[in-house]
Structures are given as C-alpha cells and as structure tokens.
N, C-alpha and C. Protein backbone atom coordinates (compact mmCIF):
# COMPACT_ATOMS: atom_id res chain seq x y z
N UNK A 1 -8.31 -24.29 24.65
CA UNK A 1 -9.64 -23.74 24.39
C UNK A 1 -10.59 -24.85 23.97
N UNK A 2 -11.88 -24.61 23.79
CA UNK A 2 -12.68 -25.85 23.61
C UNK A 2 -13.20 -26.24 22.02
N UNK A 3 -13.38 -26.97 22.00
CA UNK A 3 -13.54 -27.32 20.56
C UNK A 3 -14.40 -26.46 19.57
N UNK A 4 -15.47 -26.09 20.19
CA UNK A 4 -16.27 -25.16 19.97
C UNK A 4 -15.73 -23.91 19.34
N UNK A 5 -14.49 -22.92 20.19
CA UNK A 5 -14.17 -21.91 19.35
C UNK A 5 -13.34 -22.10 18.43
N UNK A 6 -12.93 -23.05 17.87
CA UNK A 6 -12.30 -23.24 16.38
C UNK A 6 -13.12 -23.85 15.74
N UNK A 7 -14.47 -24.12 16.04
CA UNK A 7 -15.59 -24.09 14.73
C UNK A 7 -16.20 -23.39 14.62
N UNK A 8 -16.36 -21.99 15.33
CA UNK A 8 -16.82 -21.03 15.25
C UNK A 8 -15.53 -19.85 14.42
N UNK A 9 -14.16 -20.32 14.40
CA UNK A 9 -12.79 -19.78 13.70
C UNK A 9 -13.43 -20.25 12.20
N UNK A 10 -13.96 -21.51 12.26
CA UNK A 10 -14.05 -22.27 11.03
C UNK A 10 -15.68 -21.80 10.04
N UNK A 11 -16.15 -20.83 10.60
CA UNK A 11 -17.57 -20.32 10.27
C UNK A 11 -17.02 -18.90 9.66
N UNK A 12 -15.79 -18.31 10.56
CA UNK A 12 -15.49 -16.71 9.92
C UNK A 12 -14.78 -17.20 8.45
N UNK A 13 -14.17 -18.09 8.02
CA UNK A 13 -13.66 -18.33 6.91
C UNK A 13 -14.23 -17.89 5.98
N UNK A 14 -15.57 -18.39 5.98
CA UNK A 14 -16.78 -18.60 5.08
C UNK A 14 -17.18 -16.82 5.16
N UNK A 15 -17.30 -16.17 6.85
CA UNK A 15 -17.86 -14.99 6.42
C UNK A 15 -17.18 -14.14 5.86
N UNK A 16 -16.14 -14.05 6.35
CA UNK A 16 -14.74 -12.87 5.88
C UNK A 16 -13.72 -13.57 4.90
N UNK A 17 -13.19 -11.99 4.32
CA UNK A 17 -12.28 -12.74 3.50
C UNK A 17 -10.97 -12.73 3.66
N UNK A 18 -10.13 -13.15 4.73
CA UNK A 18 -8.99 -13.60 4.99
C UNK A 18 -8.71 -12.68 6.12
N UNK A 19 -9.23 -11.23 6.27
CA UNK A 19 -8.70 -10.26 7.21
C UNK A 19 -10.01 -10.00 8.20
N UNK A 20 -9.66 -9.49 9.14
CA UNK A 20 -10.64 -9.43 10.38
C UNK A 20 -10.24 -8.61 11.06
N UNK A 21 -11.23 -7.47 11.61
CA UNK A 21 -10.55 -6.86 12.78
C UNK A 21 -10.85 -7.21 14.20
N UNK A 22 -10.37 -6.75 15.44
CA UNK A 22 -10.51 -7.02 16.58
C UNK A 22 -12.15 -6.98 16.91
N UNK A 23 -12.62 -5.84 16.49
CA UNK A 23 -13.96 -5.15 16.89
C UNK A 23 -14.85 -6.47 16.12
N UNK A 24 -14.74 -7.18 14.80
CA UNK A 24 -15.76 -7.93 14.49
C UNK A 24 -15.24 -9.76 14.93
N UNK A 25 -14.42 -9.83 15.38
CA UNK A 25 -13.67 -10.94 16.43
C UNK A 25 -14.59 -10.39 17.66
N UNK A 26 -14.69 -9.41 18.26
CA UNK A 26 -15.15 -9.68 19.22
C UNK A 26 -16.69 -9.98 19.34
N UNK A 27 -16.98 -9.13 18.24
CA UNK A 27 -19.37 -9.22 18.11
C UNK A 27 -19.33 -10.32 17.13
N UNK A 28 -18.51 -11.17 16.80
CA UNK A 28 -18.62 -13.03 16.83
C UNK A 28 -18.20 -13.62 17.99
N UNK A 29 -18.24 -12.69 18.87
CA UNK A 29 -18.12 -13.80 20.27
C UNK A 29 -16.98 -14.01 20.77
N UNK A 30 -15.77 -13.67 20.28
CA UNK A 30 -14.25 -13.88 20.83
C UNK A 30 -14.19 -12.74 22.02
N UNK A 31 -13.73 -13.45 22.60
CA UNK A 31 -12.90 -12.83 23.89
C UNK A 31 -11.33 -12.03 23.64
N UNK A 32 -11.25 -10.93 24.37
CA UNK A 32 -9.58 -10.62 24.20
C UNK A 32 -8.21 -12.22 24.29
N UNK A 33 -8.83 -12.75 25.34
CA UNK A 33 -7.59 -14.08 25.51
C UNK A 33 -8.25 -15.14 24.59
N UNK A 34 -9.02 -15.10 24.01
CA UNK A 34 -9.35 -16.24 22.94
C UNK A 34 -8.53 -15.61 21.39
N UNK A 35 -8.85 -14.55 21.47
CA UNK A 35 -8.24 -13.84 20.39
C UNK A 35 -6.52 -13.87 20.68
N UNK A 36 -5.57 -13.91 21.69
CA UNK A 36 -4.46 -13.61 22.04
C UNK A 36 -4.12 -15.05 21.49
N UNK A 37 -4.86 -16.18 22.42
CA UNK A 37 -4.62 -17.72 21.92
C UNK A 37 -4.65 -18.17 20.73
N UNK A 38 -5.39 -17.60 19.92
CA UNK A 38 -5.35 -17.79 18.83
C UNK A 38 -4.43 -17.57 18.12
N UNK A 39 -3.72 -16.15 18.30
CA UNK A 39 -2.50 -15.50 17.75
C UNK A 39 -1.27 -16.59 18.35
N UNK A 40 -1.33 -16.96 19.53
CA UNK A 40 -0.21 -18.19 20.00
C UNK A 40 -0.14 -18.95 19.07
N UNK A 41 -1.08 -19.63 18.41
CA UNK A 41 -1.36 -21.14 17.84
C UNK A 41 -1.57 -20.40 15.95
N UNK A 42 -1.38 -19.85 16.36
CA UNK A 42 -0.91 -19.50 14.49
C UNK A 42 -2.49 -19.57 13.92
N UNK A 43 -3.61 -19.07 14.26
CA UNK A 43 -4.74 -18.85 13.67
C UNK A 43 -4.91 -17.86 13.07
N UNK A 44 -4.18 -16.63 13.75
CA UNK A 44 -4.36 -15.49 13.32
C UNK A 44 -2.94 -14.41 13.24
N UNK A 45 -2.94 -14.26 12.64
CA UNK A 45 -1.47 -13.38 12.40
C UNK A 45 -2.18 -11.58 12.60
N UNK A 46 -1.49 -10.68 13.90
CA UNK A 46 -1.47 -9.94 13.68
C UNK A 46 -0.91 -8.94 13.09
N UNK A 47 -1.91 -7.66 11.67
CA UNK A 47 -0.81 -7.61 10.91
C UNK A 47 -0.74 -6.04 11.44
N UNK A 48 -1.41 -5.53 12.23
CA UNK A 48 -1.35 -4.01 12.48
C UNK A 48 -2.22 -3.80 13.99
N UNK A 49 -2.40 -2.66 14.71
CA UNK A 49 -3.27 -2.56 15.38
C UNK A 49 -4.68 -2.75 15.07
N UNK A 50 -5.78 -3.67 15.77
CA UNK A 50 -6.90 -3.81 15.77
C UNK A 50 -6.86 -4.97 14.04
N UNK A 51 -6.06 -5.59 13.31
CA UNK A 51 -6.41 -6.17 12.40
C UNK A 51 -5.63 -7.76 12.31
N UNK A 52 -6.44 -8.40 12.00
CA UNK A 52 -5.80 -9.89 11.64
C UNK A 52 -5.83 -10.66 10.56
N UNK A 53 -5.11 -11.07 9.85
CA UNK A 53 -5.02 -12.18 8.60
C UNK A 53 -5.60 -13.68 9.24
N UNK A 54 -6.60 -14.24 9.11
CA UNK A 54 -6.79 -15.89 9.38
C UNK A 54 -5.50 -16.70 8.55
N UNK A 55 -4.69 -17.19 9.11
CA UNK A 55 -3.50 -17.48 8.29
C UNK A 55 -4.48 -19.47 7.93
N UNK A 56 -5.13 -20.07 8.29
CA UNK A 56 -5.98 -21.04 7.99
C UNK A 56 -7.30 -20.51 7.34
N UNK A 57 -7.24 -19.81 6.54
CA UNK A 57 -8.73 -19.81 5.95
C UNK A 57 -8.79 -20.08 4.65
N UNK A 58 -7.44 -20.49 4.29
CA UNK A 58 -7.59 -21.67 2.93
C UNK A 58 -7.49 -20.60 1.84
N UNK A 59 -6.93 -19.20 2.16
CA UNK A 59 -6.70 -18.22 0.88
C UNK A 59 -5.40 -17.70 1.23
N UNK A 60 -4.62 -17.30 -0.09
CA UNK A 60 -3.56 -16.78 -0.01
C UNK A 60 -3.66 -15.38 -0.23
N UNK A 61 -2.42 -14.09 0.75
CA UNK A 61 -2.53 -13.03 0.74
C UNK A 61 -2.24 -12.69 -0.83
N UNK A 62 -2.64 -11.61 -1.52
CA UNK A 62 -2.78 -10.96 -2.63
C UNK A 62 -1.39 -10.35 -2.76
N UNK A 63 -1.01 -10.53 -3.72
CA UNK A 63 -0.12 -9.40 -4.19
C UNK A 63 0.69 -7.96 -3.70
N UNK A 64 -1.24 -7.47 -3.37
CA UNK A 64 -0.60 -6.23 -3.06
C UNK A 64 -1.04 -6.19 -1.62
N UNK A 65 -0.87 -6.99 -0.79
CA UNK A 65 -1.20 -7.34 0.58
C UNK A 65 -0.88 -6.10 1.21
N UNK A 66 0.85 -5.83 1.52
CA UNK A 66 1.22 -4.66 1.90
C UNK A 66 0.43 -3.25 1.77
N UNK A 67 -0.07 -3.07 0.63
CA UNK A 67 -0.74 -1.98 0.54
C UNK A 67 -2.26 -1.83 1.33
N UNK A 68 -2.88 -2.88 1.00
CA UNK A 68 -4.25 -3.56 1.79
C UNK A 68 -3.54 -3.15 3.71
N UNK A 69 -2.68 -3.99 3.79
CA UNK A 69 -2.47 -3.90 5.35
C UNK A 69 -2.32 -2.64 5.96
N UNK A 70 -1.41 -1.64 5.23
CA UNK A 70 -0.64 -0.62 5.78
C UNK A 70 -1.93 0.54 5.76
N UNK A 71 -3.48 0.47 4.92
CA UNK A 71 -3.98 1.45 4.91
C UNK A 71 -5.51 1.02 5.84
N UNK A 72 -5.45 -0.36 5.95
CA UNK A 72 -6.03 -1.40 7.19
C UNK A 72 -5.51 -0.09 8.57
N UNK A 73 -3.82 -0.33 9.22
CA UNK A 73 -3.66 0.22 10.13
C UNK A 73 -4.04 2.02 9.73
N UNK A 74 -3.48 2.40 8.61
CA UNK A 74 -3.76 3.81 8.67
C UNK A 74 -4.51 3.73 7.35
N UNK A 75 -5.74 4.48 7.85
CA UNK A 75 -6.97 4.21 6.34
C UNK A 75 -6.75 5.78 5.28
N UNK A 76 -6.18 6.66 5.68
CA UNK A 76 -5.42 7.74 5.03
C UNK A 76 -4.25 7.72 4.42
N UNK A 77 -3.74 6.50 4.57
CA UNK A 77 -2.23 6.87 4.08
C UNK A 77 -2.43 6.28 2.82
N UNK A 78 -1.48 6.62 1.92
CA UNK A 78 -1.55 6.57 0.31
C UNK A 78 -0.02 5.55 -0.27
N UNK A 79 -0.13 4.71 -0.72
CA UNK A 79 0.68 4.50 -1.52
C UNK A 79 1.44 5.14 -2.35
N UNK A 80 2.79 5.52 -2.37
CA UNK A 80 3.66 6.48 -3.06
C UNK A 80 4.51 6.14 -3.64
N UNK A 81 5.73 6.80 -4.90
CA UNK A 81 6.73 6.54 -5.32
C UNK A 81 7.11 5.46 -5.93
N UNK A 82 8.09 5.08 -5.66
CA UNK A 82 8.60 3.80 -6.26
C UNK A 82 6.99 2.34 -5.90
N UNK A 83 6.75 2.22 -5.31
CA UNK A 83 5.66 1.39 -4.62
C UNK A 83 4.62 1.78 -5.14
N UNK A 84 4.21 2.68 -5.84
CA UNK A 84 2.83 3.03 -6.32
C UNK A 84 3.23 2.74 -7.98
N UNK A 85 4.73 2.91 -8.49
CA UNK A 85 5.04 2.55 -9.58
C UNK A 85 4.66 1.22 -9.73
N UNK A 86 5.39 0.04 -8.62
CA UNK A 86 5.51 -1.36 -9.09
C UNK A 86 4.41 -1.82 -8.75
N UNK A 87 2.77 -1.46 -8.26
CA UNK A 87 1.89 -1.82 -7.88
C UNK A 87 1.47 -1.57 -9.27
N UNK A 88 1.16 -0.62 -9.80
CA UNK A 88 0.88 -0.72 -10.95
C UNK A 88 1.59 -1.20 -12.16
N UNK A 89 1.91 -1.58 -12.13
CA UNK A 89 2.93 -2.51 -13.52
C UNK A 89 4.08 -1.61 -13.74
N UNK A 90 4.34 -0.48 -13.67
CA UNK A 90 5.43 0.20 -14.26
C UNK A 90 6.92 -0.17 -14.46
N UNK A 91 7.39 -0.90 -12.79
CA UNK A 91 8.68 -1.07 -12.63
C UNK A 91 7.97 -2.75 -12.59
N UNK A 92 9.32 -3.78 -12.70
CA UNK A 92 9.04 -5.37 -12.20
C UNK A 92 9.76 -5.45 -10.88
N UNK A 93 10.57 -4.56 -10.35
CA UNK A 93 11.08 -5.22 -9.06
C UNK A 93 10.27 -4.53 -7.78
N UNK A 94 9.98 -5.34 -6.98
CA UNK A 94 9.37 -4.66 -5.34
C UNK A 94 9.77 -4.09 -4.66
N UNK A 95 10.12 -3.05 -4.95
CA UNK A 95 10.91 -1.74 -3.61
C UNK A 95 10.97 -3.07 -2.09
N UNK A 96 12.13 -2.80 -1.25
CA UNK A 96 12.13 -4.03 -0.61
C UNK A 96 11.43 -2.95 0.76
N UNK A 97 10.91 -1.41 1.12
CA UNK A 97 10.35 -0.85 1.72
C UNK A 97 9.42 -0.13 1.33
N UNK A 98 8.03 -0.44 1.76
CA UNK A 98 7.39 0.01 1.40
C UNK A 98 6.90 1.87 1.52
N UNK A 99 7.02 2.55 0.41
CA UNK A 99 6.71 4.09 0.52
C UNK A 99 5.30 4.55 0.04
N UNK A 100 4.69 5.24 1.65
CA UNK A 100 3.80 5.41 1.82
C UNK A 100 3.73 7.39 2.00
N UNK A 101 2.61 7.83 2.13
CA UNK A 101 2.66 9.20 1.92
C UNK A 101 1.34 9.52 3.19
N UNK A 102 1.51 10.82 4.20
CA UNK A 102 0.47 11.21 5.00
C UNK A 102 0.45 12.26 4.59
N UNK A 103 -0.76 13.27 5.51
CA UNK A 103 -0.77 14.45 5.41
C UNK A 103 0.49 14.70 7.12
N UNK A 104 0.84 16.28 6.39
CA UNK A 104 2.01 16.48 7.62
C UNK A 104 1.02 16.37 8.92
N UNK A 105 -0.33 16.68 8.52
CA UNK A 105 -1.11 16.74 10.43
C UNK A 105 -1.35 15.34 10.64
N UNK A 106 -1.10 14.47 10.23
CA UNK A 106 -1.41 13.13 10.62
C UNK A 106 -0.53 12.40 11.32
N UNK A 107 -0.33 12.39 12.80
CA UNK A 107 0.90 12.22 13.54
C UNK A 107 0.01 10.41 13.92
N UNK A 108 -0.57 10.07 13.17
CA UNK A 108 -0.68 8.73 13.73
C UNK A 108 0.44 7.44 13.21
N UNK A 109 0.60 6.87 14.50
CA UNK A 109 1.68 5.32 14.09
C UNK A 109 1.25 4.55 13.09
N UNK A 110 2.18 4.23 12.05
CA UNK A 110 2.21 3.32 11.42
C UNK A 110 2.90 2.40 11.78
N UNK A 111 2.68 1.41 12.35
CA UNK A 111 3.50 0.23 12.64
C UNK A 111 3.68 -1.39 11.97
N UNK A 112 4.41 -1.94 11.08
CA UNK A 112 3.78 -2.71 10.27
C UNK A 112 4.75 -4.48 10.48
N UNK A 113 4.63 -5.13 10.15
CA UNK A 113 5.14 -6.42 9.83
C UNK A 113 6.48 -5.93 8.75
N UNK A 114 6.55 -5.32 7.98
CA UNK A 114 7.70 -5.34 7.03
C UNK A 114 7.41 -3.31 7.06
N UNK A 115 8.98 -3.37 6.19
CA UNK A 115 9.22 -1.82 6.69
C UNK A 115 8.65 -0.90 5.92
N UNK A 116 8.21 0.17 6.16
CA UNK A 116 7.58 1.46 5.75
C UNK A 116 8.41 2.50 5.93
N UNK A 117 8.33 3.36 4.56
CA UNK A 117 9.44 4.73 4.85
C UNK A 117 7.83 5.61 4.35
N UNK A 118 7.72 6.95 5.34
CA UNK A 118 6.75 7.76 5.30
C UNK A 118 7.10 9.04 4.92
N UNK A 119 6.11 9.92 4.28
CA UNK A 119 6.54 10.92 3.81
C UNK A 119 5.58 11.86 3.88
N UNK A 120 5.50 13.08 4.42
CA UNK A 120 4.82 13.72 4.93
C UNK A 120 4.04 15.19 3.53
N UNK A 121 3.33 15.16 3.14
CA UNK A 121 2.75 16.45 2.14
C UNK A 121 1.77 17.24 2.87
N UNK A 122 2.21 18.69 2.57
CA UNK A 122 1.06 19.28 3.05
C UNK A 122 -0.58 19.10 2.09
N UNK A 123 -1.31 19.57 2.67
CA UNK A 123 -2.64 19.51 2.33
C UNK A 123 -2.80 19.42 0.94
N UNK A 124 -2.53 20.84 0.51
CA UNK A 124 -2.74 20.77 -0.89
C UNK A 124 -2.26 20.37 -2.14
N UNK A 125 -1.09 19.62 -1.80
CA UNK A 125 -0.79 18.48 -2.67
C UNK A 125 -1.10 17.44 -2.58
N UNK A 126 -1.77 16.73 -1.38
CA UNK A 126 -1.51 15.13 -0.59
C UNK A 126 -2.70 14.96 -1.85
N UNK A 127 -3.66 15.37 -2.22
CA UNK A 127 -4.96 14.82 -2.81
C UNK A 127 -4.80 14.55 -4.22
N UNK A 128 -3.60 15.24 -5.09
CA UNK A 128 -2.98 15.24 -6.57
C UNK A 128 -3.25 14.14 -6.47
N UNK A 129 -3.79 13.65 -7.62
CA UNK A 129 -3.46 12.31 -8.39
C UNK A 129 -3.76 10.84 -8.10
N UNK A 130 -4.44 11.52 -6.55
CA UNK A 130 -4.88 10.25 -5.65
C UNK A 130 -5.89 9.26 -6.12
N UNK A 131 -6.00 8.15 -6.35
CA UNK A 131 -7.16 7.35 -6.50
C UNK A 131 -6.82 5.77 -5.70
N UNK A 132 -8.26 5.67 -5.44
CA UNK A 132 -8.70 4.27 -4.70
C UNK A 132 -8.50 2.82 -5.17
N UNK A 133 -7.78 2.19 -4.78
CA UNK A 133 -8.33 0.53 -5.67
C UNK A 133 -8.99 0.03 -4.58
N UNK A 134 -10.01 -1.08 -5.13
CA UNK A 134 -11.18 -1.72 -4.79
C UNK A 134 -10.55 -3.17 -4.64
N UNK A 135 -10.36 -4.08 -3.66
CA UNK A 135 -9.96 -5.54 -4.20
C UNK A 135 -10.96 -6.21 -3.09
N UNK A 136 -11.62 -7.18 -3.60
CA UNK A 136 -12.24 -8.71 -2.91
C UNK A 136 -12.00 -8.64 -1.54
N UNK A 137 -10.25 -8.47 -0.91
CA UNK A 137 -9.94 -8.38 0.64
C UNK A 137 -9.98 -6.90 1.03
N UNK A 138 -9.93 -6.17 0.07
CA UNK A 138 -9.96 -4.79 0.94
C UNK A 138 -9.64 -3.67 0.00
N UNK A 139 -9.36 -2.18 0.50
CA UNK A 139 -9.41 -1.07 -0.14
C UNK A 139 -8.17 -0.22 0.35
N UNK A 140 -7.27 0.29 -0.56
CA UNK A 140 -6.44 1.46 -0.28
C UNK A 140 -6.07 2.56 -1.44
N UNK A 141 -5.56 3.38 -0.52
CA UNK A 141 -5.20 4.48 -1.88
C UNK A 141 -3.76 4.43 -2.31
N UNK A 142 -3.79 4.96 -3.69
CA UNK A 142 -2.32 5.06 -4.43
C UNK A 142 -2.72 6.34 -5.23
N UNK A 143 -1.03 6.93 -5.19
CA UNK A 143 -1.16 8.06 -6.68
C UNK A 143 -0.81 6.67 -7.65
N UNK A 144 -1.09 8.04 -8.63
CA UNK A 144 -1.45 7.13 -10.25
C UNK A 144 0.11 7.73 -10.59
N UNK A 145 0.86 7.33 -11.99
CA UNK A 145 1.62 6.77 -11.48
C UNK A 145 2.41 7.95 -12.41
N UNK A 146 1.40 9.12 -13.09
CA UNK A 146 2.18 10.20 -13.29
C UNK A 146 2.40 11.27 -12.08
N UNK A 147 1.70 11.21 -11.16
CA UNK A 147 2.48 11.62 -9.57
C UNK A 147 3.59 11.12 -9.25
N UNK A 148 3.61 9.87 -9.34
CA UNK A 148 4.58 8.76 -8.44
C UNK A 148 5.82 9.04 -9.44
N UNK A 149 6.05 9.31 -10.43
CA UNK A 149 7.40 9.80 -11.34
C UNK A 149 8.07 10.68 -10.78
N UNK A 150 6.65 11.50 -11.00
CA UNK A 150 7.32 12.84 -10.53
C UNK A 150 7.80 13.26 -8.99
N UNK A 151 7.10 12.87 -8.24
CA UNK A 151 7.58 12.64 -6.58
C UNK A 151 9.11 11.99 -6.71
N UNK A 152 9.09 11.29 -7.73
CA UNK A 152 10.55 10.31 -7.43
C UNK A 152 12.01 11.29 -7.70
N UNK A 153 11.23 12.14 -9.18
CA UNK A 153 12.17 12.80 -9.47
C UNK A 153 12.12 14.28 -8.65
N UNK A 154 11.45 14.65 -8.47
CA UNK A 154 11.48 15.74 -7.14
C UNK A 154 11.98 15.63 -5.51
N UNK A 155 11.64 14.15 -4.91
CA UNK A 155 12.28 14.66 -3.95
C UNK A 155 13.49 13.69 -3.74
N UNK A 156 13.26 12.32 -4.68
CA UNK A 156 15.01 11.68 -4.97
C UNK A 156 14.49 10.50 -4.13
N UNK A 157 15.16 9.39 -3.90
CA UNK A 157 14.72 8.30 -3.05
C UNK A 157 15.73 7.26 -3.44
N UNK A 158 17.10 8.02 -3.71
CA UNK A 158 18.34 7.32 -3.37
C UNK A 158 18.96 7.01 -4.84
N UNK A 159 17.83 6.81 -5.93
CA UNK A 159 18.05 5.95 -7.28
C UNK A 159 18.35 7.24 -7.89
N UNK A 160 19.42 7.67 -8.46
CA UNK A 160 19.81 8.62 -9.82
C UNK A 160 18.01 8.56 -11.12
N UNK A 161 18.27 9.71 -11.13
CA UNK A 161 17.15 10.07 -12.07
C UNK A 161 17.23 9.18 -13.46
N UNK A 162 18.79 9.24 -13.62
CA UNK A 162 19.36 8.28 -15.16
C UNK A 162 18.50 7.17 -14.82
N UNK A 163 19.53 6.65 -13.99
CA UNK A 163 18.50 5.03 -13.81
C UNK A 163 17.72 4.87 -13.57
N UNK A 164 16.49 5.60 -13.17
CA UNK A 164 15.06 5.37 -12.70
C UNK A 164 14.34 5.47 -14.04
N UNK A 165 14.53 6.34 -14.44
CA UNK A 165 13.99 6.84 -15.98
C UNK A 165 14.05 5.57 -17.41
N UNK A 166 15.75 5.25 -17.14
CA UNK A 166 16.09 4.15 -18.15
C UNK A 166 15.02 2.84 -17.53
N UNK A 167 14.49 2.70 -16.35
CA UNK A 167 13.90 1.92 -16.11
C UNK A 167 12.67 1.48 -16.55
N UNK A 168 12.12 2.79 -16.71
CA UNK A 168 10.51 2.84 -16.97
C UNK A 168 10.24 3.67 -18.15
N UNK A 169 11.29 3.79 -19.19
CA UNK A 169 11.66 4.08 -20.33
C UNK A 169 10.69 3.21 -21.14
N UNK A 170 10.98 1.80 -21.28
CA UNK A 170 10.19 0.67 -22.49
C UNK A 170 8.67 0.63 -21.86
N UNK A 171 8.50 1.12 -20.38
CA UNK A 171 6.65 0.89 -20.79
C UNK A 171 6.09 2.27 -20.90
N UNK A 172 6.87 3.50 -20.34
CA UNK A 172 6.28 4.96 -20.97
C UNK A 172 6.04 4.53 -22.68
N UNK A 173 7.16 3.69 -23.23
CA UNK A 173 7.24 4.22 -24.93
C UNK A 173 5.84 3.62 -25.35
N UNK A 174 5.29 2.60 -24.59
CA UNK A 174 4.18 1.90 -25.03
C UNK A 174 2.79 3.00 -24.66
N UNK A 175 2.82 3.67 -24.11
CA UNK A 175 2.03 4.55 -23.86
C UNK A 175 2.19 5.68 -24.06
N UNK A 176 1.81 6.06 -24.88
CA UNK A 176 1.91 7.49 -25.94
C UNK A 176 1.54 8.76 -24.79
N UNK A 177 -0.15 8.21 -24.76
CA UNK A 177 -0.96 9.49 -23.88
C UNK A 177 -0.10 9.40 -22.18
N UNK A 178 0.07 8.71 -21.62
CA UNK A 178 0.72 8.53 -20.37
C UNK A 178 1.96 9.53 -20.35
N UNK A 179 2.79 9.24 -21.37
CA UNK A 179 3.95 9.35 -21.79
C UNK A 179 4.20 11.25 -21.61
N UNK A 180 2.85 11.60 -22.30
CA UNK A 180 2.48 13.22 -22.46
C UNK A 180 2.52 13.48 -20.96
N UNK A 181 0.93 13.05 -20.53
CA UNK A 181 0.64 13.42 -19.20
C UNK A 181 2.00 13.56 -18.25
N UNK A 182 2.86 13.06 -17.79
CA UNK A 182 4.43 13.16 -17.12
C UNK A 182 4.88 14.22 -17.65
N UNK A 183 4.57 14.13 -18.89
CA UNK A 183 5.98 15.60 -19.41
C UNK A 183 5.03 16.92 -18.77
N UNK A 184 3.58 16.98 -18.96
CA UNK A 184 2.90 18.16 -18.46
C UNK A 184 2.75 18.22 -16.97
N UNK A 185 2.96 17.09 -15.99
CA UNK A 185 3.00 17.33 -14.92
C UNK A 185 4.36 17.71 -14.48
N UNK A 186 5.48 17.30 -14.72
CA UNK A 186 6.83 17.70 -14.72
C UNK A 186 7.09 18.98 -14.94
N UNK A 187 6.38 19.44 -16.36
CA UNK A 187 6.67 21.37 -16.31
C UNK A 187 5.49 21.91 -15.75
N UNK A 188 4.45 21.50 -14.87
CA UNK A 188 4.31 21.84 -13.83
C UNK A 188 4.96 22.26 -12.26
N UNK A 189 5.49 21.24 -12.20
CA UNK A 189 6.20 21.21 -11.06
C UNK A 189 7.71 22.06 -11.32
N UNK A 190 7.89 22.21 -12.63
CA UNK A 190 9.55 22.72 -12.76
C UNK A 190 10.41 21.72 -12.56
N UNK A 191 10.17 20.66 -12.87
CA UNK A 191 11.36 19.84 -12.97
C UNK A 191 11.66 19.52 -14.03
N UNK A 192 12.43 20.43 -14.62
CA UNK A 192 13.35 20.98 -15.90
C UNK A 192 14.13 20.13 -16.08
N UNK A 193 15.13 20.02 -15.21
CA UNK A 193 16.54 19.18 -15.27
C UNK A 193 16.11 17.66 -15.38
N UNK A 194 14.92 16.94 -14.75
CA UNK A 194 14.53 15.61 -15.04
C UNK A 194 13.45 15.72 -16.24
N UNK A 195 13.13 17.12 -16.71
CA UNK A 195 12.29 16.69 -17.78
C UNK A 195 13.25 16.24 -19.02
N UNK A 196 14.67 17.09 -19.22
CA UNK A 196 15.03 16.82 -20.51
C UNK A 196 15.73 15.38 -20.36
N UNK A 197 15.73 14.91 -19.13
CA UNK A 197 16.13 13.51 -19.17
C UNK A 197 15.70 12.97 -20.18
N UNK A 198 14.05 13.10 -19.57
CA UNK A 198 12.69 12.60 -20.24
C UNK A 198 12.67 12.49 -21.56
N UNK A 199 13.41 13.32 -22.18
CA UNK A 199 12.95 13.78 -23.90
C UNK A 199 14.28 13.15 -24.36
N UNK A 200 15.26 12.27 -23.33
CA UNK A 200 15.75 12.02 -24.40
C UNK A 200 16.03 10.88 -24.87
C-alpha cells in the first residue's frame, strides 16, 4: 500500500481511541482491501463484526476490554454472574469465560476472540439491576452485583454455593448496606436454601 495510507492510520490514533468500526474506517477513506491489509500487517486486530482495535496506536486495552468488545459486537448484551462480580471488585480471579446475558428474543451472534457462555432471560427480568458503565474507549452494560449473586446462586454455574459465598464473604462483611440489599433480593427470589448459607 502507499505510504500515504499509514499516515492517514497515523491521524486515526489521534482521532479515536484505540477502537474503530468498519463504517468510520471507511468515511476516513479506507477501502474494504485497505482495511483487510491492514488486518494482514497487524494494524488492526479484528475484535468482532464491523469493529477493530488499532493494535499501534500507542494505548493499551483496558481491563475490562472484554466487556467493551463483547457489547461493541452485541450493544444489548449485559455482563452477568461471575464476570459482572470480578468486574466490579467483588471476586480477584477472572472467570477464564466470559458470562454474558440476552433477552431470549435476541437470536443475534455473538462471536468473540476469547470465549463467551450466554444466557438467555425473559423480558421482565433481563432489565433488574441493570446499569451502564461509561469508559474513555467505550460503553457496556452489567448487573450490579446484588443481581449477579443471586443469578449465581439461582441458576448454579458449576461453583457449589459453599464456595462461592466463602469467596465473597470478606468484601460483603465490609459492606454492611450491600450486605442487606442480597439478603432482600434473595428472599425475593426464594432462595431460601442459599440465603441461610448467607447468614451464616
């Protein structure tokens, strides 16, 4: 390619912040095979349909990249469970798959760079507890993280209730009001048998 379109690669740095989609690659002037070449030569890493990371734009992916990417390809899907725990400080280890949540009518592909386990809610639960984070590269949703308990202990996700609980035992104790909120969403839901875990 000519010298020209990698100083025009070297101008999006400055405009965007690390991610790009196809549609604003192309109304800066890229072509589909300038854009493909690029992906050859390691300029651009594709991380989903229609989206790209500048892997040269002199910034490193965030933390919670995964979450940023996965709602990049699907802008509805929510961060869930164990993954909505360790995004927010609760647990220290990184679920090594990421768990994400749709509505059951949302039959669109998620297809990602690292793995996704999906989980389908009808309507009138999918919206519980939901809120937005805002970051510098981008925007996705997560439940907060007295949903994300309780999802864990309701529909199970392999880890015994004992050990999930003993896990996130020392930062519930630091949070008094948090601590409440779980026990009232729990005898909401009727989960009796993981509440008296809880209490004890």
């Amino acid at each position: 390619m000519r010298s020209t379109t990698y100083h025009r690669l070297d101008n999006l740095y400055k405009k965007y912040n690390g991610y790009i989609s196809t549609r604003e690659l192309r109304h800066e002037g890229f072509s589909n095979c300038q854009i493909a070449c690029l992906t050859e030569e390691n300029y651009l890493e594709r991380i989903c349909h229609g989206h790209y990371w500048m892997m040269q734009c002199g910034l490193e992916k965030p933390k919670d990249y995964k979450c940023i990417e996965v709602c990049l390809g699907n802008p509805r899907a929510v961060i869930a469970m164990k993954s909505a725990c360790f995004y927010q400080g609760l647990t220290e280890t990184e679920p090594e798959v990421l768990a994400v949540a749709t509505e059951r009518t949302d039959r669109s592909k998620i297809n990602m760079r690292f793995p996704v386990e999906r989980h389908y809610f009808s309507g009138s639960n999918f919206h519980a507890g939901m809120k937005t984070v805002k970051t510098e590269f981008g925007s996705y949703h997560i439940y907060d993280v007295e949903r994300s308990i309780c999802d864990i202990l309701r529909l199970g996700d392999g880890t015994s209730p004992e050990v999930f609980l003993s896990e996130i035992s020392p930062h519930l104790s630091q949070n008094k009001e948090q601590y409440e909120r779980i026990l009232k969403y729990a005898e909401m839901l009727r989960l009796s048998t993981s509440l008296s875990l809880f209490r004890k």
